[in-house]
C-alpha atoms as a PDB file:
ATOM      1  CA  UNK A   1     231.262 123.312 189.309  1.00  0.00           C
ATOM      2  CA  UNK A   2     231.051 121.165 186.258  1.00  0.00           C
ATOM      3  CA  UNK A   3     228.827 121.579 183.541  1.00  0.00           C
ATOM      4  CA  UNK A   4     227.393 118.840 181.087  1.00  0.00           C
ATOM      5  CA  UNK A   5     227.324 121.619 177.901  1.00  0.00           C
ATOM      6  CA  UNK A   6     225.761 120.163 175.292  1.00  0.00           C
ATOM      7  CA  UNK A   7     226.959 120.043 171.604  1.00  0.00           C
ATOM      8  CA  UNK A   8     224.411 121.304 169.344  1.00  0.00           C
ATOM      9  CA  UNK A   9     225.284 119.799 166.257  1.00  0.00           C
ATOM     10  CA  UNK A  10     222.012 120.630 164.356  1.00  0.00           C
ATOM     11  CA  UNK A  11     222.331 124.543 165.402  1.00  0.00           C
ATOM     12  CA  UNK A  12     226.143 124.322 165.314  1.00  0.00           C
ATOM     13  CA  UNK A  13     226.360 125.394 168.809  1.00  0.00           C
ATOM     14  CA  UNK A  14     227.480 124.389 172.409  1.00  0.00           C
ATOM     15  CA  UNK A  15     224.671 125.647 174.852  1.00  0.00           C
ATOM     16  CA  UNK A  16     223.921 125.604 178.831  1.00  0.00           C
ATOM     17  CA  UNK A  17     220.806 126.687 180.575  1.00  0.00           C
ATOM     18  CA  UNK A  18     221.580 128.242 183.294  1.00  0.00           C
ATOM     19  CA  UNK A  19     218.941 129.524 185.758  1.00  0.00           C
ATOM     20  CA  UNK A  20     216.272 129.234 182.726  1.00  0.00           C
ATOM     21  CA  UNK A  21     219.064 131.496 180.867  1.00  0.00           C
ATOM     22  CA  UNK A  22     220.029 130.173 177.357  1.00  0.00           C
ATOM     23  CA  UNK A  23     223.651 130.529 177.053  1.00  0.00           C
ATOM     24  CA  UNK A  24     225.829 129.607 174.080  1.00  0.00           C
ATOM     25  CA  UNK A  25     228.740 129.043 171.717  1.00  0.00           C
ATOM     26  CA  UNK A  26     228.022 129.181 167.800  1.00  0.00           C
ATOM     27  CA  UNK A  27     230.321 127.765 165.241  1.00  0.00           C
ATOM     28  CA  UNK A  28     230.950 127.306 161.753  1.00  0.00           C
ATOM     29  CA  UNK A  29     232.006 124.417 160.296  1.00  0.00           C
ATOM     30  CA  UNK A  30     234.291 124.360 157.345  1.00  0.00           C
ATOM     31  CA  UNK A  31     235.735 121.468 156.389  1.00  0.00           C
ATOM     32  CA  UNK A  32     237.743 120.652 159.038  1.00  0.00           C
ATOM     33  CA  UNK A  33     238.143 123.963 160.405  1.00  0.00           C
ATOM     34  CA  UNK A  34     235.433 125.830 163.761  1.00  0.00           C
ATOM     35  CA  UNK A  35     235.096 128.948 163.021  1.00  0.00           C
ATOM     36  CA  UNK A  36     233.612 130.058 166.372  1.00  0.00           C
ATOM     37  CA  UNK A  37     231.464 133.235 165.592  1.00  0.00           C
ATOM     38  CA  UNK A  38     230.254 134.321 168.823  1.00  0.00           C
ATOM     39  CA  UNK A  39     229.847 133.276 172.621  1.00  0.00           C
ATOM     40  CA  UNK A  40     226.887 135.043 174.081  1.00  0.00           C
ATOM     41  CA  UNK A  41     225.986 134.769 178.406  1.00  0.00           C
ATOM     42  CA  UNK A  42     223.344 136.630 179.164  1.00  0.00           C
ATOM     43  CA  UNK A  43     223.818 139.186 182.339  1.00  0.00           C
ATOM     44  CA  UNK A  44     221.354 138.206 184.258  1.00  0.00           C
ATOM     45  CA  UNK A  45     224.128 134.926 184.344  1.00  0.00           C
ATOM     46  CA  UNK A  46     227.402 136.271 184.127  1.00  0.00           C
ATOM     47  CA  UNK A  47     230.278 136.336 185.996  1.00  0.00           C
ATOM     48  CA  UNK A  48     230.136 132.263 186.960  1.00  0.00           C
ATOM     49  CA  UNK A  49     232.316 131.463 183.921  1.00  0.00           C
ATOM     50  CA  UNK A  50     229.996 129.920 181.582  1.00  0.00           C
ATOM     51  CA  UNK A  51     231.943 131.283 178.881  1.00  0.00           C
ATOM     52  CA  UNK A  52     235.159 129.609 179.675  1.00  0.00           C
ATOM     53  CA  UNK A  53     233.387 126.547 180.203  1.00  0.00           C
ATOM     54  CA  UNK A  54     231.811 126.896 176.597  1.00  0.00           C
ATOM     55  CA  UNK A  55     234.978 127.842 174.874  1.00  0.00           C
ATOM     56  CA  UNK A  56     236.951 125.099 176.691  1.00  0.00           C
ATOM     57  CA  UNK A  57     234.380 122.357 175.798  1.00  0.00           C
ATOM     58  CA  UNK A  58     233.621 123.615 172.120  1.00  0.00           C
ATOM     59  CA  UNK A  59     238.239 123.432 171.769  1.00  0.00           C
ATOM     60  CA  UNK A  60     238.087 119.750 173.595  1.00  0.00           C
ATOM     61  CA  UNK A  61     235.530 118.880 171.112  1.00  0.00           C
ATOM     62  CA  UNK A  62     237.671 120.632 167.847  1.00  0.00           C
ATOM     63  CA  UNK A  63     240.672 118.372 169.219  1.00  0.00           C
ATOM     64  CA  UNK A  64     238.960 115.108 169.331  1.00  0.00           C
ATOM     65  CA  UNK A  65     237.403 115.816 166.498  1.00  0.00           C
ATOM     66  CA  UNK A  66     240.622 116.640 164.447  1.00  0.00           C
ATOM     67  CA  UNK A  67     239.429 119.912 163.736  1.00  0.00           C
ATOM     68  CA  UNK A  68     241.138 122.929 163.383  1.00  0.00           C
ATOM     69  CA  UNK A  69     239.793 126.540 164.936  1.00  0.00           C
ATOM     70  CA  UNK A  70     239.817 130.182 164.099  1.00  0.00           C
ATOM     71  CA  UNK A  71     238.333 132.178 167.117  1.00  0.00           C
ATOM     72  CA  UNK A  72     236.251 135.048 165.249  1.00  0.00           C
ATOM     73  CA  UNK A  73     234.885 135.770 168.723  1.00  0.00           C
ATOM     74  CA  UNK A  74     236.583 137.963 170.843  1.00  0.00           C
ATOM     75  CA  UNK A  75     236.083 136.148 173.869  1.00  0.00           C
ATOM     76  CA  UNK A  76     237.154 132.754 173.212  1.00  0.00           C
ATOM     77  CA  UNK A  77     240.149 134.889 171.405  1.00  0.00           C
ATOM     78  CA  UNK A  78     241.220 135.922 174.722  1.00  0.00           C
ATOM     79  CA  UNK A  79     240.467 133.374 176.813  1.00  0.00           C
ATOM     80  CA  UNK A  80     242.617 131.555 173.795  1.00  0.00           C
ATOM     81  CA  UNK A  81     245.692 133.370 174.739  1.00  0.00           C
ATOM     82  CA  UNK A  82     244.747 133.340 178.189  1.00  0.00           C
ATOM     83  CA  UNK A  83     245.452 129.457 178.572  1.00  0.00           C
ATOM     84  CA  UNK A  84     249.497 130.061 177.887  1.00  0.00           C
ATOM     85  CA  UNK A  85     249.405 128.117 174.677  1.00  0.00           C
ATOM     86  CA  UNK A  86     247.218 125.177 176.010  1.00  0.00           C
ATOM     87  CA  UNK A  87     244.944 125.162 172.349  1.00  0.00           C
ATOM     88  CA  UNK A  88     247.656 127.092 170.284  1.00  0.00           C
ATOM     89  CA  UNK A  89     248.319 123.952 168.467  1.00  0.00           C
ATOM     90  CA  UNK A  90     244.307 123.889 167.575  1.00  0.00           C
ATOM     91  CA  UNK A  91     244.765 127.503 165.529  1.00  0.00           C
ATOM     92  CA  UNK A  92     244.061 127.037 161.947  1.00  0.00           C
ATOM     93  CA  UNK A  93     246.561 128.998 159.826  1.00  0.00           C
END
């Protein structure tokens, strides 16, 4: 399935309503660095991965953007490594 996520900008977050469920990505932006703080699916929607399509679209974003990222949020940490280095070049030192 693909999912149009929208980019927030004014709330610094990537969202998706999914089955009247609000789910999201929030940021931080720092200069030129995302500082993604937290990735939140609620259960009643989980398991169709939502998340991964959040993180992946908030990282596509970051590298069009020119923007570096440090993944505060455990998830999108994982799902980071996960990829076998597909975003390590997008890690902000």
């Amino acid at each position: 399935m693909s999912r149009s996520i929208e980019h927030n900008t004014a709330e610094k977050r990537f969202q998706w309503l999914e089955d009247g469920q609000l789910c999201v990505l929030d940021y931080e932006l720092h200069g030129d660095v995302m500082i993604i703080t937290h990735t939140g699916v609620p259960e009643a929607v989980g398991g169709r991965g939502i998340a991964a399509d959040l993180a992946r679209t908030a990282l596509d974003t970051a590298r069009a953007r020119g923007w570096k990222v440090r993944p505060l949020c455990s998830y999108v940490d994982a799902w980071m490594r996960r990829q076998r280095g597909g975003y390590d070049d997008l890690l902000a030192s």
